[in-house]
Protein backbone atom coordinates (compact mmCIF):
# COMPACT_ATOMS: atom_id res chain seq x y z
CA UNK A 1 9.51 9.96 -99.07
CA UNK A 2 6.33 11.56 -97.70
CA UNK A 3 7.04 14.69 -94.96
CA UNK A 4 8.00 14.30 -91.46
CA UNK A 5 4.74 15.86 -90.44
CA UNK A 6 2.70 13.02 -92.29
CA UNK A 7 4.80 9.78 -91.43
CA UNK A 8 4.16 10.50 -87.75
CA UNK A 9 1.07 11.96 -88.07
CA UNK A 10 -1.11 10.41 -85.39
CA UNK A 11 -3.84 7.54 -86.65
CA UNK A 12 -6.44 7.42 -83.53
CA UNK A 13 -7.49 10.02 -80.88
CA UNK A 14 -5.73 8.64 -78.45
CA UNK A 15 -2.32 9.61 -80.15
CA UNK A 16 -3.10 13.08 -80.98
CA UNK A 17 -1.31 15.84 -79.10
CA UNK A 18 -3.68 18.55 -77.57
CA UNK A 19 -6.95 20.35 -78.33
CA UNK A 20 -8.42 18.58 -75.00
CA UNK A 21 -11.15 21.27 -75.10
CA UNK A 22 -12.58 19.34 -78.18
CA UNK A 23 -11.21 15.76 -78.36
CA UNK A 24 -10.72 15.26 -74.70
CA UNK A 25 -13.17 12.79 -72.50
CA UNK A 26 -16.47 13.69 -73.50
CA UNK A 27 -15.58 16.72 -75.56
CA UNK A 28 -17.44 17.38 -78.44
CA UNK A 29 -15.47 16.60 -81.59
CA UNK A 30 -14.32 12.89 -79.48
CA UNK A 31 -18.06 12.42 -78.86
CA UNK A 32 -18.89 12.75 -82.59
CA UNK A 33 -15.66 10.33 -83.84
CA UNK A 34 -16.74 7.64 -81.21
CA UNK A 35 -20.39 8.03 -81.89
CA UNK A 36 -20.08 8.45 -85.62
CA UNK A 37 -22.22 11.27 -86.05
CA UNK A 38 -22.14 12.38 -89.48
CA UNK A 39 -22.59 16.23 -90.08
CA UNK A 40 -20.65 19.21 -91.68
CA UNK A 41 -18.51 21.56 -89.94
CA UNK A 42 -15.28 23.95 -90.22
CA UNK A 43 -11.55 23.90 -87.99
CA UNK A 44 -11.05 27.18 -87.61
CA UNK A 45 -7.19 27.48 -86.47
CA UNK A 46 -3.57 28.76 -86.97
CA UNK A 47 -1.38 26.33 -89.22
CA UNK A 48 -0.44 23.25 -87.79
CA UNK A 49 -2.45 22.75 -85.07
CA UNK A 50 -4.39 19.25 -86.07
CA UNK A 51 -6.89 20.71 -88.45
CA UNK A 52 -6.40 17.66 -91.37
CA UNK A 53 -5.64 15.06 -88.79
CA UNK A 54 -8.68 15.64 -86.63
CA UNK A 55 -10.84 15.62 -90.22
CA UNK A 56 -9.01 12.22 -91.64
CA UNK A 57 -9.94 10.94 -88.19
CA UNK A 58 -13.19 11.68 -88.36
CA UNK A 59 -14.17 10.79 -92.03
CA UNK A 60 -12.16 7.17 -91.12
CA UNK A 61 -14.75 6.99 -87.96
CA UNK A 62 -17.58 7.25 -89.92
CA UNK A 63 -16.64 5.20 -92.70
CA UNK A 64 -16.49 7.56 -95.66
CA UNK A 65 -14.96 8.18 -99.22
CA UNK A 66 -12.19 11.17 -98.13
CA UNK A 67 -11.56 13.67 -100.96
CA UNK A 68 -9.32 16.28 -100.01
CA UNK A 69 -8.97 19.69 -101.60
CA UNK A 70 -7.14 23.01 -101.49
CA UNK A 71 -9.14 26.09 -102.07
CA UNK A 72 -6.02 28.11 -103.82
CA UNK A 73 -6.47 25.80 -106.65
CA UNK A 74 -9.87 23.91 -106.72
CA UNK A 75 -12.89 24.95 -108.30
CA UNK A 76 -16.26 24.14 -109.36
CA UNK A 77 -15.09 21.66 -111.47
CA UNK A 78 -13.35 19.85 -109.05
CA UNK A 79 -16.43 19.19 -106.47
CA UNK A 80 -18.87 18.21 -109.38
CA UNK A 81 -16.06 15.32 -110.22
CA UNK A 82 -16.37 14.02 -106.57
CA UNK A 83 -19.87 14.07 -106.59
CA UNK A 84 -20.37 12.42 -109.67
CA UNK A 85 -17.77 9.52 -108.31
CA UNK A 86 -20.13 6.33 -107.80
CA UNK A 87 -20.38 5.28 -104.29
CA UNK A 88 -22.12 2.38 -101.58
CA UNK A 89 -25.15 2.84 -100.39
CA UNK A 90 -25.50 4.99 -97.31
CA UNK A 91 -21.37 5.39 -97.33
CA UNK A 92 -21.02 9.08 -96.74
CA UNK A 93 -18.87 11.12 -99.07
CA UNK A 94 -16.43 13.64 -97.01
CA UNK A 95 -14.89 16.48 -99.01
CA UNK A 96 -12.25 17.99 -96.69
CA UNK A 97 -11.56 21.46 -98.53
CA UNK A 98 -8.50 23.39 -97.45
CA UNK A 99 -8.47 26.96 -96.74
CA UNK A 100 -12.35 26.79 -97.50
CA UNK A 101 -11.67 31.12 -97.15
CA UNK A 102 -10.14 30.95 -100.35
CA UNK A 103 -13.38 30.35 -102.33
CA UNK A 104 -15.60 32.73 -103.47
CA UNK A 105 -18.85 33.81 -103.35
CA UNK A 106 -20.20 32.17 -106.45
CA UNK A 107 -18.15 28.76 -105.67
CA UNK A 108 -19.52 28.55 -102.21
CA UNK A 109 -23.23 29.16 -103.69
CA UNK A 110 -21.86 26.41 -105.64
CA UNK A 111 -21.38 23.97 -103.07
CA UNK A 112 -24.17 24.93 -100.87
CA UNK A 113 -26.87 22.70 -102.22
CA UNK A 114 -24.78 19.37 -102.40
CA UNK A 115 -23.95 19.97 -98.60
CA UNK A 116 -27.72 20.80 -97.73
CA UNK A 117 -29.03 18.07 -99.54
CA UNK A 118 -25.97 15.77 -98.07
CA UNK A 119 -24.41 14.96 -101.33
CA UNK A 120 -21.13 15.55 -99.29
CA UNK A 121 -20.40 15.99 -95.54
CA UNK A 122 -18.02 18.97 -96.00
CA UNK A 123 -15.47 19.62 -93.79
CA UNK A 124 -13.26 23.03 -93.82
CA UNK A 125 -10.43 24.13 -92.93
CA UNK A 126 -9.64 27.42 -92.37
CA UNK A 127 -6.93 30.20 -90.55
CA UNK A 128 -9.73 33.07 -90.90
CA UNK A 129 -12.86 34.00 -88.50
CA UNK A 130 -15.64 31.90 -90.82
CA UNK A 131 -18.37 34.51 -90.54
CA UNK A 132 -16.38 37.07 -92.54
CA UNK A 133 -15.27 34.50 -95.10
CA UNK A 134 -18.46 31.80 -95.59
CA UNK A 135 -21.26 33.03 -97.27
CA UNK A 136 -24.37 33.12 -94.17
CA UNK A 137 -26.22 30.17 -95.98
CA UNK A 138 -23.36 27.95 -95.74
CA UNK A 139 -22.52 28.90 -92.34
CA UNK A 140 -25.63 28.06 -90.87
CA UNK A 141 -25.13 24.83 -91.85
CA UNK A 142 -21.82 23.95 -90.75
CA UNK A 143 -20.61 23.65 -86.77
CA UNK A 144 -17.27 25.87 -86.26
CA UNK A 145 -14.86 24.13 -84.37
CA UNK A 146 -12.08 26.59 -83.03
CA UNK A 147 -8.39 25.03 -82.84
CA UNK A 148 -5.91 26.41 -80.42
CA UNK A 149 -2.09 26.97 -81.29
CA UNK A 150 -0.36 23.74 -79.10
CA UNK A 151 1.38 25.01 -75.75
CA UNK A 152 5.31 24.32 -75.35
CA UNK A 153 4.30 21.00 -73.47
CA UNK A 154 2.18 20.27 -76.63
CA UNK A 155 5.07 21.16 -78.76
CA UNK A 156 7.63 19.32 -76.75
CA UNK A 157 5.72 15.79 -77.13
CA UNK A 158 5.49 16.49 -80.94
CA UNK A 159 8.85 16.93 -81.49
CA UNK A 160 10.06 14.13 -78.86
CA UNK A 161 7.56 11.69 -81.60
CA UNK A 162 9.37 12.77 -84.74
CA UNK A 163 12.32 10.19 -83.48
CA UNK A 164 15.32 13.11 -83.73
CA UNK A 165 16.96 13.43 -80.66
CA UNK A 166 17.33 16.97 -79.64
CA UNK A 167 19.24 18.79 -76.52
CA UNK A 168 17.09 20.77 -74.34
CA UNK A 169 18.69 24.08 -75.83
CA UNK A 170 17.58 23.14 -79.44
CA UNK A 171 14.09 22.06 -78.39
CA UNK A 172 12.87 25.26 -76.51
CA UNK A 173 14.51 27.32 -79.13
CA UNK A 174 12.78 25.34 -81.86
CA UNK A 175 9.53 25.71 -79.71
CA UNK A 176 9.62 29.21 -79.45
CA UNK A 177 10.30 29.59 -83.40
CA UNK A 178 7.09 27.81 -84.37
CA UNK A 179 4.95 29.51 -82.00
CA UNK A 180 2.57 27.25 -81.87
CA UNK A 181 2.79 25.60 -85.66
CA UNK A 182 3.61 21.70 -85.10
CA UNK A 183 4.01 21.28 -88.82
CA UNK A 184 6.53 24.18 -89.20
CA UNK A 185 8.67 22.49 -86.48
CA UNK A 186 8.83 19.32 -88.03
CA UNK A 187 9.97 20.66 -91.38
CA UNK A 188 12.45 22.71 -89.68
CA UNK A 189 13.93 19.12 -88.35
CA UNK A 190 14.01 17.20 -91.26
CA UNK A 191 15.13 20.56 -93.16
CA UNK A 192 18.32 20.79 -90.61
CA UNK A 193 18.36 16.88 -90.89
CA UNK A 194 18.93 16.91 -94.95
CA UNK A 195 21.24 19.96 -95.17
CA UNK A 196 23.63 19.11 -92.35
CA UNK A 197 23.92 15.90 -92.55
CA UNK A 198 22.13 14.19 -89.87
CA UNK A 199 23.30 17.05 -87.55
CA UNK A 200 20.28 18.76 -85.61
CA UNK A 201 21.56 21.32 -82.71
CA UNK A 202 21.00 24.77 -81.98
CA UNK A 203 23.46 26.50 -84.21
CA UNK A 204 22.07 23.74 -87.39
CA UNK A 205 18.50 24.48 -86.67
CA UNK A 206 19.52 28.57 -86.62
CA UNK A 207 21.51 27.91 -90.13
CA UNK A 208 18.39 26.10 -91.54
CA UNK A 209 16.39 29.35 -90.75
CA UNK A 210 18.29 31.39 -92.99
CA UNK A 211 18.25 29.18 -95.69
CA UNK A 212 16.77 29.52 -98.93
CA UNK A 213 16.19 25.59 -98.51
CA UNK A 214 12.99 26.90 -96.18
CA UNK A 215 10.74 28.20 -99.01
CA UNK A 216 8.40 31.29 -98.41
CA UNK A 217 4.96 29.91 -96.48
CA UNK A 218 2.15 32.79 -96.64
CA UNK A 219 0.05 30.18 -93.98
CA UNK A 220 3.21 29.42 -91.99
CA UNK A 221 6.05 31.60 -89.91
CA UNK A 222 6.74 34.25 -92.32
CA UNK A 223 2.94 35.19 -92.58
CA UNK A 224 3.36 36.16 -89.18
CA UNK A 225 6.84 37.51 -88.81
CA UNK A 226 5.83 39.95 -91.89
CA UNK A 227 1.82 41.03 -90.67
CA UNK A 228 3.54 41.74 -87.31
CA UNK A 229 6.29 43.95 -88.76
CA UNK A 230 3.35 45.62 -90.51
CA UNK A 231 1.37 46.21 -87.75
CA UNK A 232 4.37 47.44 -85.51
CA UNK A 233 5.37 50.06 -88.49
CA UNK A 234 1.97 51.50 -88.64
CA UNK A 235 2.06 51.58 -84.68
CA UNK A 236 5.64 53.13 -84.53
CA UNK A 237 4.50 56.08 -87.25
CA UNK A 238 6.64 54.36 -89.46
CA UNK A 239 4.77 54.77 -93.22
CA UNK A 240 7.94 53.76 -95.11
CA UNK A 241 8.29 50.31 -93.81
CA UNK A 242 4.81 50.02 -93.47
CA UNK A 243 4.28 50.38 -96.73
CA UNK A 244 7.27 47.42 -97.29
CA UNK A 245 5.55 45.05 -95.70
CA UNK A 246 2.67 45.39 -97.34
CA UNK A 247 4.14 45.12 -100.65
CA UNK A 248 5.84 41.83 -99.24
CA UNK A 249 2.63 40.57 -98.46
CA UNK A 250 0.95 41.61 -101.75
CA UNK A 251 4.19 40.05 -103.97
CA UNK A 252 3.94 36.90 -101.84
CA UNK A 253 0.29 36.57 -102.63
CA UNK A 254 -1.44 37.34 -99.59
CA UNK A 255 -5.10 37.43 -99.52
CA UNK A 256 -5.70 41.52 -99.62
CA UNK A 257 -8.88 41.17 -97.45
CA UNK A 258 -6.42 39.87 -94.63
CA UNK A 259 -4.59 42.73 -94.34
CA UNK A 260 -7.54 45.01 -94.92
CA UNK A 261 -9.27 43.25 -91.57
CA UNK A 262 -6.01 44.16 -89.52
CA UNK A 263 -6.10 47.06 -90.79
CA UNK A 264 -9.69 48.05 -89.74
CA UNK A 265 -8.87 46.60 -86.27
CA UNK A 266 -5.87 48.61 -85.78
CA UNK A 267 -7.94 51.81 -86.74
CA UNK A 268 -9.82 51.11 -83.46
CA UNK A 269 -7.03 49.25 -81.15
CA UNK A 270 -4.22 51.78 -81.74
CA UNK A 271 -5.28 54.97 -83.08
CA UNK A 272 -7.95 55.22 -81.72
CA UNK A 273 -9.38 58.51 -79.88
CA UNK A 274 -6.54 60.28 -81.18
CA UNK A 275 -8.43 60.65 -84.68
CA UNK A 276 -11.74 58.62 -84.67
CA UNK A 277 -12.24 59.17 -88.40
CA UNK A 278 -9.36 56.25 -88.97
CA UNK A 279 -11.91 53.74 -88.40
CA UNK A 280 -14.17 55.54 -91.42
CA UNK A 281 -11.05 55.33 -93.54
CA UNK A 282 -10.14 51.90 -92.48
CA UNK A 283 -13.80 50.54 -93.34
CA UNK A 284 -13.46 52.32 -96.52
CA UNK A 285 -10.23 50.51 -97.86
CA UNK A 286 -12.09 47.25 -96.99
CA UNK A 287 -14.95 48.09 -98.84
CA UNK A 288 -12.71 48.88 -102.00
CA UNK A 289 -10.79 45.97 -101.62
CA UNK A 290 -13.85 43.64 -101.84
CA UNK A 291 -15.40 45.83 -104.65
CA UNK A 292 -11.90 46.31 -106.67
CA UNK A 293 -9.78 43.06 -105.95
CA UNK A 294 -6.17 42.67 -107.21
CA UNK A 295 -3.99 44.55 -108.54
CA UNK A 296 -5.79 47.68 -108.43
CA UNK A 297 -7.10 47.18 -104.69
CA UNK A 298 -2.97 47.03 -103.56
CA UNK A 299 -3.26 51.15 -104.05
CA UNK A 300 -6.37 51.18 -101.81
CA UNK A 301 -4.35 49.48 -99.36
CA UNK A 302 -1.56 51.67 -100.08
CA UNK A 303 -3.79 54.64 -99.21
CA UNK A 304 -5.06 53.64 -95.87
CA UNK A 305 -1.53 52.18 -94.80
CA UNK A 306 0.21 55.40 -95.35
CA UNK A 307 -3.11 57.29 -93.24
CA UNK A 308 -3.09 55.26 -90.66
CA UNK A 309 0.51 55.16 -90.26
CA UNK A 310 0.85 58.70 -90.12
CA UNK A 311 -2.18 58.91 -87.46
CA UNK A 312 -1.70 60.00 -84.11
CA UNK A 313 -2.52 57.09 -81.60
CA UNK A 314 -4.60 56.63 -78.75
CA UNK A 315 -5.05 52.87 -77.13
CA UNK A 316 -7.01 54.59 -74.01
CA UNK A 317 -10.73 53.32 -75.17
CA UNK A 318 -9.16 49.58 -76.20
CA UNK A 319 -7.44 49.45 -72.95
CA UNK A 320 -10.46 50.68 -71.20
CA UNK A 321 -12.70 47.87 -72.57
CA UNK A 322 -10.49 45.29 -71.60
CA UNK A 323 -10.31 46.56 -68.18
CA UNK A 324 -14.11 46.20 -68.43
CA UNK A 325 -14.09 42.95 -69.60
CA UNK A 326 -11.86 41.93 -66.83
CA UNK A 327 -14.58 42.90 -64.39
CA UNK A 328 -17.38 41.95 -66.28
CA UNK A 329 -15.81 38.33 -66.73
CA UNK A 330 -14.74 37.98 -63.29
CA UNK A 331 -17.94 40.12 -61.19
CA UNK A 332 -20.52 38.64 -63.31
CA UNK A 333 -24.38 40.33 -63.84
CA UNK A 334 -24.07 42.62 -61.07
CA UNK A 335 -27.15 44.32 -60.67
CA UNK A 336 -27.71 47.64 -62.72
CA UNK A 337 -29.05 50.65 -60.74
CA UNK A 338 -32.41 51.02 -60.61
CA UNK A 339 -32.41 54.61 -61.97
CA UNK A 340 -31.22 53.26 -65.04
CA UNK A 341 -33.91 50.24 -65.66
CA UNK A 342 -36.62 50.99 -67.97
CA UNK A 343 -40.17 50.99 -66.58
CA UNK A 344 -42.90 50.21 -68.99
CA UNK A 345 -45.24 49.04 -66.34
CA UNK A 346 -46.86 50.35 -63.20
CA UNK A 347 -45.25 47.74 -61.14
CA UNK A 348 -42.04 48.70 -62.43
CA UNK A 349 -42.60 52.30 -61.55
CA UNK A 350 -43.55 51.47 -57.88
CA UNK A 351 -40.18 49.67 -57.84
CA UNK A 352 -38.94 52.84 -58.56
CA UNK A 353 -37.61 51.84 -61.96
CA UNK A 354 -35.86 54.70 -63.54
CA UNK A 355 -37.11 57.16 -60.95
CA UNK A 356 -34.76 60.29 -60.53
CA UNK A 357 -33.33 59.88 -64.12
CA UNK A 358 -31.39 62.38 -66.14
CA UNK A 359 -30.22 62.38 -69.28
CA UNK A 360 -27.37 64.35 -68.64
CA UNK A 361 -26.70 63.55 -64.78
CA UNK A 362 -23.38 63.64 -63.23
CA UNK A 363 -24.61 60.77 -60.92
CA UNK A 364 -22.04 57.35 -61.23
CA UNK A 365 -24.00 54.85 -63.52
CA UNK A 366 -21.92 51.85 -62.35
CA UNK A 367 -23.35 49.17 -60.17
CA UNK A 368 -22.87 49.62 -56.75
CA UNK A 369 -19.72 47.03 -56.42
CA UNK A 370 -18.29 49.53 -59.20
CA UNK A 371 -18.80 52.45 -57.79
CA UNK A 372 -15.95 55.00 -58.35
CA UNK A 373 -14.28 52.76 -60.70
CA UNK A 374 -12.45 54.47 -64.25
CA UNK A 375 -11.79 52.29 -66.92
CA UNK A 376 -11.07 55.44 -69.54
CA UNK A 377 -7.99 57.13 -69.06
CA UNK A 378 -7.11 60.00 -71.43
């Protein structure tokens, strides 16, 4: 019997659950289903949030030959079989590839020139920011559609399809485990479902957690439960289980330039000012990692997880600029004081452009409605 998360996974546009910012009235990736505009593209989003649905949708719209492929396993190979399958006459071919981050350099170069010279309308799916993981040439040719994880309400009219009756109790807790992940709340059901004999409640649902019935997802919760113990270590000055966690994400086969992102990010976001060279260190352990690769890379990371960890931190500048963002977002393009605007021309100079400027003044360079204002607090 196929999955819960397939039998009731939705057919038309209509049915689907959320992601109104892109299928909604007149939204983009509606607009192109109804209108059957065929071009490539990527959903970039968490697990579970629509991303094969909304592209088996959209290769059904248009009328084309599906052929769906993982990433983790597919290879050159695989893509010169599809495109060598025969096929109508102006019947697009989609190739929906999976975790399109996992391929490399040489089998995205690959695949380039059947997508440019539309040989296949590609469509991929991915959990990672696309310009860091799609070669440029590729990326300019595909349109990035960004997925966003489905709110409780979202979550609630998922699980209300499936057909299992739950109590209120049961369904918040259940929507609060997924965080967001509609698949990985279905499979919890029917999990609970199959081991305790048609009996889905609170305490079943908690039972089915635990069990080793729930196998080890690297895209689903435990991905996330385990980065965010890793992150929380190296925040807490906590090298040893740090260092844990990143072996558990190494053993479980995580994808080393993952963890070598977060770890650049955290270089800036929680150490910091405290000792600016951790971003220099940070950058370095992600330029080994893409040089050195498994299993020798896992001592890079072992390197900069134990500095980092051991860092003093400092989140004054990464508050600071999103205090700044705050106003920037909300204030708009306030004006910028004339003693700071460059003046090339005369008639900029008679406005007084730049006039009075020091490179060193103690004068406050905000705009006027800013005046005063401090974002950096050390």
């Amino acid at each position: 019997m196929d999955p819960l998360a397939n039998r009731i996974r939705p057919q038309t546009l209509d049915e689907f659950v959320g992601q109104t910012h892109l299928v909604g009235a007149g939204k983009p990736l509606r607009l192109a289903i109804e209108q059957k505009h065929v071009f490539s593209f990527v959903l970039w989003g968490t697990p579970g949030v629509g991303k094969t649905t909304l592209a088996r949708m959209y290769a059904g719209a248009i009328n084309a030959d599906f052929y769906e492929l993982s990433a983790v396993s597919a290879g050159k190979e695989d893509i010169r079989r599809i495109v060598k399958q025969p096929r109508e006459a102006n019947r697009p071919r989609v190739l929906f590839l999976d975790e399109i981050h996992r391929f490399n350099k040489a089998q995205q170069d690959f695949l380039l020139p059947f997508v440019e010279n539309g040989e296949l309308v590609l469509i991929g799916a991915t959990t990672e920011n696309p310009s860091f993981e799609i070669i440029p040439a590729l990326l300019s040719r595909l349109r990035i559609f960004v997925l966003e994880e489905f709110s409780a309400e979202d979550m609630a009219k998922i699980i209300d399809r499936s057909g299992y009756e739950l109590d209120a109790e049961a369904k918040d807790w259940l929507i609060a485990m997924a965080n967001g992940d509609a698949r990985q709340a279905l499979t919890m059901i029917e999990n609970t479902w199959r081991l305790y004999d048609e009996k889905v409640n609170l305490e079943t649902l908690k039972d089915t957690l635990q069990s080793k019935f729930l196998r080890y997802d690297k895209q689903g919760e435990e991905h996330y439960n385990v980065i965010s113990a890793f992150i929380k270590s190296m925040r807490a000055s906590q090298p040893d289980a740090a260092l844990y966690y990143l072996a558990r994400m190494i053993v479980s086969g995580e994808d080393p330039k993952f963890i070598a992102r977060r770890m650049v990010i955290f270089a800036s976001e929680d150490v910091g000012l405290a000792q600016p060279t951790a971003l220099v260190v940070a950058n370095a352990v992600f330029r080994a990692v893409e040089t050195i690769g498994l299993p020798e890379c896992g001592i890079n990371l072992a390197h900069g997880v134990a500095y980092l960890a051991n860092c003093k931190k400092d989140k004054s500048a990464y508050n600071a600029y999103k205090k700044a963002l705050e106003d920037a977002t909300k204030l708009g393009n306030l004006p910028v004081p004339n003693i700071l605007k460059n003046a090339p021309t005369k008639l900029m100079k008679d406005l007084k452009y730049g006039e009075d400027y020091e490179m060193y003044s103690k004068e406050d360079f905000l705009p006027k409605k800013l005046k005063g204002k401090k974002y950096l607090k050390r």
